[in-house]
N, C-alpha and C. Protein backbone atom coordinates (compact mmCIF):
# COMPACT_ATOMS: atom_id res chain seq x y z
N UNK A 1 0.83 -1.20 0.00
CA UNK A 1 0.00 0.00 0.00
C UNK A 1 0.87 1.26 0.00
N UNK A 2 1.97 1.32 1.14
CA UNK A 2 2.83 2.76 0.95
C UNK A 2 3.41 2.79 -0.61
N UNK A 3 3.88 1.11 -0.98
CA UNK A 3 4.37 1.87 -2.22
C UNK A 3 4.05 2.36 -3.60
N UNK A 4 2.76 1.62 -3.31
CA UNK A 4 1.43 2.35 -4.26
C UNK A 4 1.42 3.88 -4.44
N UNK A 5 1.03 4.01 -3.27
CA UNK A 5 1.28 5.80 -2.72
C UNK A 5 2.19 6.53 -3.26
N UNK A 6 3.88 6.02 -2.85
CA UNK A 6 4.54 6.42 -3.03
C UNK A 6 4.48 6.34 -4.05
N UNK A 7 4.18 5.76 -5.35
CA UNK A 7 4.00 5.86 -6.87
C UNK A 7 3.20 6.48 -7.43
N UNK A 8 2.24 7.16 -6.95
CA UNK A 8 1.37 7.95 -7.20
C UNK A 8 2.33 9.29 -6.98
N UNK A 9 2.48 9.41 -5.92
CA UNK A 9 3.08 10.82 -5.59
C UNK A 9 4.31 10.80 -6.85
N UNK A 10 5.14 10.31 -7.14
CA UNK A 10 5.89 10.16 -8.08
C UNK A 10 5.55 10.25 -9.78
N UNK A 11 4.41 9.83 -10.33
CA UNK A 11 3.70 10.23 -10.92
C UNK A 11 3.39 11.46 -10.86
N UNK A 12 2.52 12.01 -10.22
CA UNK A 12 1.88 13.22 -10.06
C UNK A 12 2.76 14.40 -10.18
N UNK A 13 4.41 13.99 -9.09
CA UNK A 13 5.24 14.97 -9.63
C UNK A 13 5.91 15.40 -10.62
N UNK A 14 5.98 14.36 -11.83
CA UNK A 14 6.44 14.13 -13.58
C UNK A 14 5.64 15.03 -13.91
N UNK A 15 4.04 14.91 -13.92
CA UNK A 15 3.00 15.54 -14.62
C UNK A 15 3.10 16.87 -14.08
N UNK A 16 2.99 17.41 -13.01
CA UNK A 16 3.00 18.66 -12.26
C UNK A 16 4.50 19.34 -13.05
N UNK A 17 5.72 18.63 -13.35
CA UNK A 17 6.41 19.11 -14.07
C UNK A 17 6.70 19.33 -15.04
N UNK A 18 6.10 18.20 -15.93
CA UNK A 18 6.02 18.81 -17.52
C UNK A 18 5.04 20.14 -17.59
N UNK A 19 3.80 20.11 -16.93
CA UNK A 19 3.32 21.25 -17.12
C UNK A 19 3.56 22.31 -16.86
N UNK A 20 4.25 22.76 -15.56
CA UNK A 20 5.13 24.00 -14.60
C UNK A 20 6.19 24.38 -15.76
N UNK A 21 7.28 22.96 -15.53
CA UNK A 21 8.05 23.43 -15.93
C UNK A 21 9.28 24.35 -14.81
N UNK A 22 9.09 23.98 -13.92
CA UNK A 22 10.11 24.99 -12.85
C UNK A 22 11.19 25.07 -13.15
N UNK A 23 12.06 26.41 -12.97
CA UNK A 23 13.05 26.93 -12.91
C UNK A 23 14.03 26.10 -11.61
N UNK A 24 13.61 26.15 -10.54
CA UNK A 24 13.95 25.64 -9.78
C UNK A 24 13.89 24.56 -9.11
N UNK A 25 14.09 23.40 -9.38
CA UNK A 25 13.59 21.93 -9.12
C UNK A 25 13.27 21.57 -7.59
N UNK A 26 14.35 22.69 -6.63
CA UNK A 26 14.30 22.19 -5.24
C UNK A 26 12.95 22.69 -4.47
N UNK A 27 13.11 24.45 -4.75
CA UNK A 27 11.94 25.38 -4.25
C UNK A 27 10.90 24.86 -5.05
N UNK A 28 10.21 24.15 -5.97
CA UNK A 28 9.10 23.37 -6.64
C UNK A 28 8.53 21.82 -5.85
N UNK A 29 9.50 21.10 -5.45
CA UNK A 29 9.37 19.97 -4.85
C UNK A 29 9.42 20.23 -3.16
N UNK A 30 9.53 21.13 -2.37
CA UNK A 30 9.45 21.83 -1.11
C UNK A 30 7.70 22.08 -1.44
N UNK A 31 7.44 22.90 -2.25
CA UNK A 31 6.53 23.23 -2.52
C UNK A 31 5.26 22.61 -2.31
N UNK A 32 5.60 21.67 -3.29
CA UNK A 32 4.64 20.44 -3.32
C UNK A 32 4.45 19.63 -2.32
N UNK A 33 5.66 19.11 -1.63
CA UNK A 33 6.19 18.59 -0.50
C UNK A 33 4.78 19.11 0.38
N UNK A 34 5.11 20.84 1.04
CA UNK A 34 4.15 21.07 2.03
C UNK A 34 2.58 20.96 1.50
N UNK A 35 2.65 21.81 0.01
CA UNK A 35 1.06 21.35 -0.43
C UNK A 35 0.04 20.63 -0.15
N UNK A 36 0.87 19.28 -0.39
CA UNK A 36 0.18 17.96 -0.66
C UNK A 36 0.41 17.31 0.86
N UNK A 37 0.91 17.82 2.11
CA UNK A 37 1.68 17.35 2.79
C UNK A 37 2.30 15.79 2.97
N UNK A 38 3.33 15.70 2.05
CA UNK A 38 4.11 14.34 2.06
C UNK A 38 5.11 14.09 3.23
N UNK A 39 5.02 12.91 3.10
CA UNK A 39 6.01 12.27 5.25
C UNK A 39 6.98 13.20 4.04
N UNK A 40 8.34 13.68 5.35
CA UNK A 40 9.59 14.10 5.21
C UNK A 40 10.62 12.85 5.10
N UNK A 41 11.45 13.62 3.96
CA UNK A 41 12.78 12.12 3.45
C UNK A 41 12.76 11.95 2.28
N UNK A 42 11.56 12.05 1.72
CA UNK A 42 11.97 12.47 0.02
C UNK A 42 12.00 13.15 -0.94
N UNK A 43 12.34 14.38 0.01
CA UNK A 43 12.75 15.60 -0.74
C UNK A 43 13.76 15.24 -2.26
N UNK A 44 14.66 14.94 -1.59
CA UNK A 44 15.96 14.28 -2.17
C UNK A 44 15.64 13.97 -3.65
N UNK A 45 15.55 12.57 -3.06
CA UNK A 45 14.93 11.65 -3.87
C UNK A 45 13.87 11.96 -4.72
N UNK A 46 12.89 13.73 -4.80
CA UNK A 46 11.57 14.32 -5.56
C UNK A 46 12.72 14.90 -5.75
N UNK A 47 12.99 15.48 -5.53
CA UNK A 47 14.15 16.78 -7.06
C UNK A 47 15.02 15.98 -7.82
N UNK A 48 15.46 15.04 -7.24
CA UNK A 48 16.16 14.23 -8.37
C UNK A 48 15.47 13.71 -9.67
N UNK A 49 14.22 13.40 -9.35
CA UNK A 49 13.26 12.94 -10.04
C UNK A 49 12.47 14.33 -10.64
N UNK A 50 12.45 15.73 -10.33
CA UNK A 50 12.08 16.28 -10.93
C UNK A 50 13.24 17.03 -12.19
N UNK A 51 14.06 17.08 -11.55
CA UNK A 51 15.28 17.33 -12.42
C UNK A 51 15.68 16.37 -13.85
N UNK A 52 15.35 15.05 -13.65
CA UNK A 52 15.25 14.25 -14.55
C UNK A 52 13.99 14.45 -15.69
N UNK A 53 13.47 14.44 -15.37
CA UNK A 53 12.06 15.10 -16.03
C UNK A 53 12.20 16.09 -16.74
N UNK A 54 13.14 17.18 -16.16
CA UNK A 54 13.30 18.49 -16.92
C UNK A 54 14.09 18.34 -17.98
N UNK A 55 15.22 17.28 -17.76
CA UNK A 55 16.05 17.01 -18.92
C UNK A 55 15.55 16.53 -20.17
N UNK A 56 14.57 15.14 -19.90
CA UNK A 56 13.81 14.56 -20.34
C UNK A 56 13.07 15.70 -21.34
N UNK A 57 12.42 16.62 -21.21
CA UNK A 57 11.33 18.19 -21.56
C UNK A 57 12.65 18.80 -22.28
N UNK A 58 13.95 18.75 -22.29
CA UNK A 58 14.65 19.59 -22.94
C UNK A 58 15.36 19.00 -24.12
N UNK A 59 15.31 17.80 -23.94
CA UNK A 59 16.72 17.42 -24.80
C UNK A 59 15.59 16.68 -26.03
N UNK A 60 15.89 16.68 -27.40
CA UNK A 60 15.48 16.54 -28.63
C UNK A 60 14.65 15.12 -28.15
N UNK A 61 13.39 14.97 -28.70
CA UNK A 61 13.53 13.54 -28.93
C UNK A 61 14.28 12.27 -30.05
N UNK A 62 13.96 11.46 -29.25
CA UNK A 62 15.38 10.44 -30.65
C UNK A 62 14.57 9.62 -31.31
């Protein structure tokens, strides 16, 4: 069940980023973080994953 969750929230933050689009990956995932209020600890681990995403949104497709 948590890791259901936790896959949802992970999801949700891809989509919330292709559409945003943030400048700032950390102050965006803090953001969301308190928003949505998610347990603390995967901050980290959400900007990494939003940062990936952004690359993903920038670089050509192949």
């Amino acid at each position: 069940m948590a890791k259901r969750s936790h896959n949802e929230v992970q999801e949700s933050l891809q989509e919330l980023t292709r559409i945003f689009r943030p400048k700032d990956p950390r102050k965006f995932v803090k953001d969301y973080i308190r928003k949505y209020r998610i347990t603390g600890g995967y901050e980290d681990e959400l900007t990494t994953l939003v940062e990936r995403e952004l690359v993903k949104l920038n670089s050509p497709a192949s």
